[in-house]
C-alpha atoms as a PDB file:
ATOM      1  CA  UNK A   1       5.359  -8.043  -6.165  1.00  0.00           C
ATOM      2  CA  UNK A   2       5.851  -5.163  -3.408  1.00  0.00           C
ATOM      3  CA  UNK A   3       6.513  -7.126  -0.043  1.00  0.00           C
ATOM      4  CA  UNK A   4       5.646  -3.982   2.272  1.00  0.00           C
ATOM      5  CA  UNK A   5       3.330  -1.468   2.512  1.00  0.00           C
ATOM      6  CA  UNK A   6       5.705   1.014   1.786  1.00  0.00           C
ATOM      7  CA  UNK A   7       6.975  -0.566  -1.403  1.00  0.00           C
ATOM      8  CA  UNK A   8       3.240  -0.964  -2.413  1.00  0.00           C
ATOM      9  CA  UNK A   9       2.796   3.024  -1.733  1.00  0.00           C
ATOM     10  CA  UNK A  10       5.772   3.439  -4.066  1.00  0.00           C
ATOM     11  CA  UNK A  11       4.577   1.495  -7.060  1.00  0.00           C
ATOM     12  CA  UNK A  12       1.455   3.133  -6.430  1.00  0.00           C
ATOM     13  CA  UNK A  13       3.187   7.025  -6.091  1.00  0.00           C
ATOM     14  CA  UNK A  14       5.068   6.141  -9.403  1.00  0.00           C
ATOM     15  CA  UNK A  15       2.437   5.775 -11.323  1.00  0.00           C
ATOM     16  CA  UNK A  16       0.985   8.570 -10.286  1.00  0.00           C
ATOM     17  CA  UNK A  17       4.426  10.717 -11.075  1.00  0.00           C
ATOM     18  CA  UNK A  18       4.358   8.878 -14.292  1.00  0.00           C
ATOM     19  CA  UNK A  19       0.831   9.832 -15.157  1.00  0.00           C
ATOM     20  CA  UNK A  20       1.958  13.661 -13.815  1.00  0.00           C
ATOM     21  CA  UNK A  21       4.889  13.457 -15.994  1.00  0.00           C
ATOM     22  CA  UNK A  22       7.096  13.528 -12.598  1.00  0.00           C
ATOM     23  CA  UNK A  23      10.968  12.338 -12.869  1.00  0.00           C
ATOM     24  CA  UNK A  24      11.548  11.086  -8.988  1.00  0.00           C
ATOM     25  CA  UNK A  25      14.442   9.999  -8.027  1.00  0.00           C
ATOM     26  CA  UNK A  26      14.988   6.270  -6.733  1.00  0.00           C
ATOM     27  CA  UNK A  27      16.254   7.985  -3.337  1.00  0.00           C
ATOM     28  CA  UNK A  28      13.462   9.941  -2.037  1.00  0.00           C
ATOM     29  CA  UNK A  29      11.997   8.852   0.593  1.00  0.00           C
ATOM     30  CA  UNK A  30       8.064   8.154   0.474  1.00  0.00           C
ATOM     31  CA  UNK A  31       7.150  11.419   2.404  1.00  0.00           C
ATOM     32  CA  UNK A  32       8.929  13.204  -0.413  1.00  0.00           C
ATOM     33  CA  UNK A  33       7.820  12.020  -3.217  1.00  0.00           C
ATOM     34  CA  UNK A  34       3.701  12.074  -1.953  1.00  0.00           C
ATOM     35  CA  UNK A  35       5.040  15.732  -1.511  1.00  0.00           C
ATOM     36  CA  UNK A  36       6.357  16.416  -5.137  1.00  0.00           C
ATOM     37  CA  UNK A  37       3.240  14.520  -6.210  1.00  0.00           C
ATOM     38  CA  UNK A  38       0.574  16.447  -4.314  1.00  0.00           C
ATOM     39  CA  UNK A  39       2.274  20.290  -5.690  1.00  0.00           C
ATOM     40  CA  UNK A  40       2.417  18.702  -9.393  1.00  0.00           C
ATOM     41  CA  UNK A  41      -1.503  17.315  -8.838  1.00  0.00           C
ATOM     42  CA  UNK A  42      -2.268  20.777  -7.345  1.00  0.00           C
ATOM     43  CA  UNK A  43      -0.282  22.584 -10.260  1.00  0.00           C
ATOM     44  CA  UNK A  44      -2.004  21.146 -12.966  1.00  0.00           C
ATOM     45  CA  UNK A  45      -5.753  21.873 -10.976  1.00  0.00           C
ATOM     46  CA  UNK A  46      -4.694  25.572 -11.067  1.00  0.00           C
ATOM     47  CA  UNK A  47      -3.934  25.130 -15.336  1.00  0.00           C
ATOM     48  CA  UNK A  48      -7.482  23.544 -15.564  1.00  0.00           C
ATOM     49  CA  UNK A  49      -9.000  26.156 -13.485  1.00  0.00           C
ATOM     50  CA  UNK A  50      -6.911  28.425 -15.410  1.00  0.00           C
ATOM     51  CA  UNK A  51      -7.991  26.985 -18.570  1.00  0.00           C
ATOM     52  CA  UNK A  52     -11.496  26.956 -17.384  1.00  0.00           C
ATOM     53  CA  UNK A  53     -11.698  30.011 -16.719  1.00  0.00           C
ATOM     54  CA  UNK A  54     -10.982  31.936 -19.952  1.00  0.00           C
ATOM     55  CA  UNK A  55     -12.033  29.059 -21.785  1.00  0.00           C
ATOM     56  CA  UNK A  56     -16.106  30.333 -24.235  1.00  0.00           C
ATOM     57  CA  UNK A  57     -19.054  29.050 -22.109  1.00  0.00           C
ATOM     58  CA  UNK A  58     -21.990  27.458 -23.258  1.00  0.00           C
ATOM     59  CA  UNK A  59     -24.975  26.296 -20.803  1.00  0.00           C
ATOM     60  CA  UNK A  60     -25.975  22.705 -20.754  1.00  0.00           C
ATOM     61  CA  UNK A  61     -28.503  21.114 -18.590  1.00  0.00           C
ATOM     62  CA  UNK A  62     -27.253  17.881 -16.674  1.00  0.00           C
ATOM     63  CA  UNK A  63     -28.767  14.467 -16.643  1.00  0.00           C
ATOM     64  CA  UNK A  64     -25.938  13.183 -14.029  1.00  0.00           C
ATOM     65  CA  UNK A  65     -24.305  14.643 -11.363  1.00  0.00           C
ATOM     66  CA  UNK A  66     -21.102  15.744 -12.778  1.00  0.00           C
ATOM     67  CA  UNK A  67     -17.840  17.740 -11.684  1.00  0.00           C
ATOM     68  CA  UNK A  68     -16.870  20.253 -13.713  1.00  0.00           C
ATOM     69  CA  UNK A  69     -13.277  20.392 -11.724  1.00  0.00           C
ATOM     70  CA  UNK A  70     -11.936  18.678  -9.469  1.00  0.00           C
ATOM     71  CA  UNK A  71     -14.297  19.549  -6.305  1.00  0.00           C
ATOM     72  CA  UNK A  72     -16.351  21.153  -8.106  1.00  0.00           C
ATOM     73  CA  UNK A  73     -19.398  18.863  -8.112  1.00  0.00           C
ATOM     74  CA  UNK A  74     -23.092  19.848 -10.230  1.00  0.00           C
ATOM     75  CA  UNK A  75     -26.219  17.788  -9.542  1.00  0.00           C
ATOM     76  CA  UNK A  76     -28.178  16.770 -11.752  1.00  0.00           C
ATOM     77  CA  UNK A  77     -31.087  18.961 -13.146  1.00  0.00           C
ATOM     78  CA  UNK A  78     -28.440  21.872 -13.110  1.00  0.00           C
ATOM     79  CA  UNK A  79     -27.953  24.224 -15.852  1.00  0.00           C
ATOM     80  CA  UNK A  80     -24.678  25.221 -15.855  1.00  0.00           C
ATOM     81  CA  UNK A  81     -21.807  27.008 -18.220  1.00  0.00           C
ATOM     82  CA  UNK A  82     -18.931  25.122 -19.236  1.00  0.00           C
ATOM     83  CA  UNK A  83     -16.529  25.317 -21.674  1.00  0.00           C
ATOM     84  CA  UNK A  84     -17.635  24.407 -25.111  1.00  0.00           C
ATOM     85  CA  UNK A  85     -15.325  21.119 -25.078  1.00  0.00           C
ATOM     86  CA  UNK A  86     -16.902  20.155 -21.812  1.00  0.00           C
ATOM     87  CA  UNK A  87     -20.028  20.413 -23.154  1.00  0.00           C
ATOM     88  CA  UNK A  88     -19.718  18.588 -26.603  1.00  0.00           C
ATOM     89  CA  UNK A  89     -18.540  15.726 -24.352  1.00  0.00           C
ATOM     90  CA  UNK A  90     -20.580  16.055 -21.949  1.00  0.00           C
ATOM     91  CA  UNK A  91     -23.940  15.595 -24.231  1.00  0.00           C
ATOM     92  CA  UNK A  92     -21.751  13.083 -26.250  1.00  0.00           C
ATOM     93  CA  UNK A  93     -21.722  10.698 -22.884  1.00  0.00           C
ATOM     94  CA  UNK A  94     -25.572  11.012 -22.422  1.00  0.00           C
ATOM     95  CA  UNK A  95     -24.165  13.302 -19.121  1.00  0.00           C
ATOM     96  CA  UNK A  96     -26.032  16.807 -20.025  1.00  0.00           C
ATOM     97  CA  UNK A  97     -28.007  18.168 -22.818  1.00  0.00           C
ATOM     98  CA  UNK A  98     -27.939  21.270 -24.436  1.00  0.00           C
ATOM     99  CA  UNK A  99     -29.471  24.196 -23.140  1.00  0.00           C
ATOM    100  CA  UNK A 100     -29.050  26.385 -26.243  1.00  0.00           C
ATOM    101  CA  UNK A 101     -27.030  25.882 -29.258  1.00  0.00           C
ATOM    102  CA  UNK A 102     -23.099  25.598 -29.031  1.00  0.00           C
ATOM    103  CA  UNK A 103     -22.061  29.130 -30.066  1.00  0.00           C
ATOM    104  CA  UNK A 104     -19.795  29.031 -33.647  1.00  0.00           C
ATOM    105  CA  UNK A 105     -16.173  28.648 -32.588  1.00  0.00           C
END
């Protein structure tokens, strides 16, 4: 068990490489390796906006509040146009409904 609050903020900032896919080193400091893991967290947001972005649309109509990406948060009552993906499991969680059909993929 992590004795300090720095070895507690490493375990924690390993599993967060790990669930990045991050290799750290054992010798970086604590600074550095927040730093590796806040680019790789803010390299993958740019994929999924990426992604997102070219990604075929279909409305829904949400029941929840939901975020479509990180910071991007939708209250309920919105219609709004997400990927199809998003959508199916979106309605699939009870979070939005369909606001037309799903186009054919």
């Amino acid at each position: 068990m992590p004795t300090s609050n720095d070895e507690l903020a490493r375990k924690v900032m390993r599993g967060q490489a790990d669930a990045l896919g991050l290799s750290l080193p054992s010798t970086m400091s604590s600074e550095e390796m927040a730093t590796a893991i806040i680019e790789a967290q803010r390299t993958v947001e740019e994929r999924e906006r990426e992604a997102f972005t070219k990604a075929k649309k279909t409305p829904v109509r949400l029941r929840k509040n939901a975020f479509s990406l990180p910071g991007v948060k939708h209250q309920k009552g919105e219609t709004v146009e997400v990927p199809i993906d998003v959508a199916k499991r979106w309605v699939a969680g009870g979070i939005a409904e369909r606001a037309d059909p799903f186009p054919s993929e």
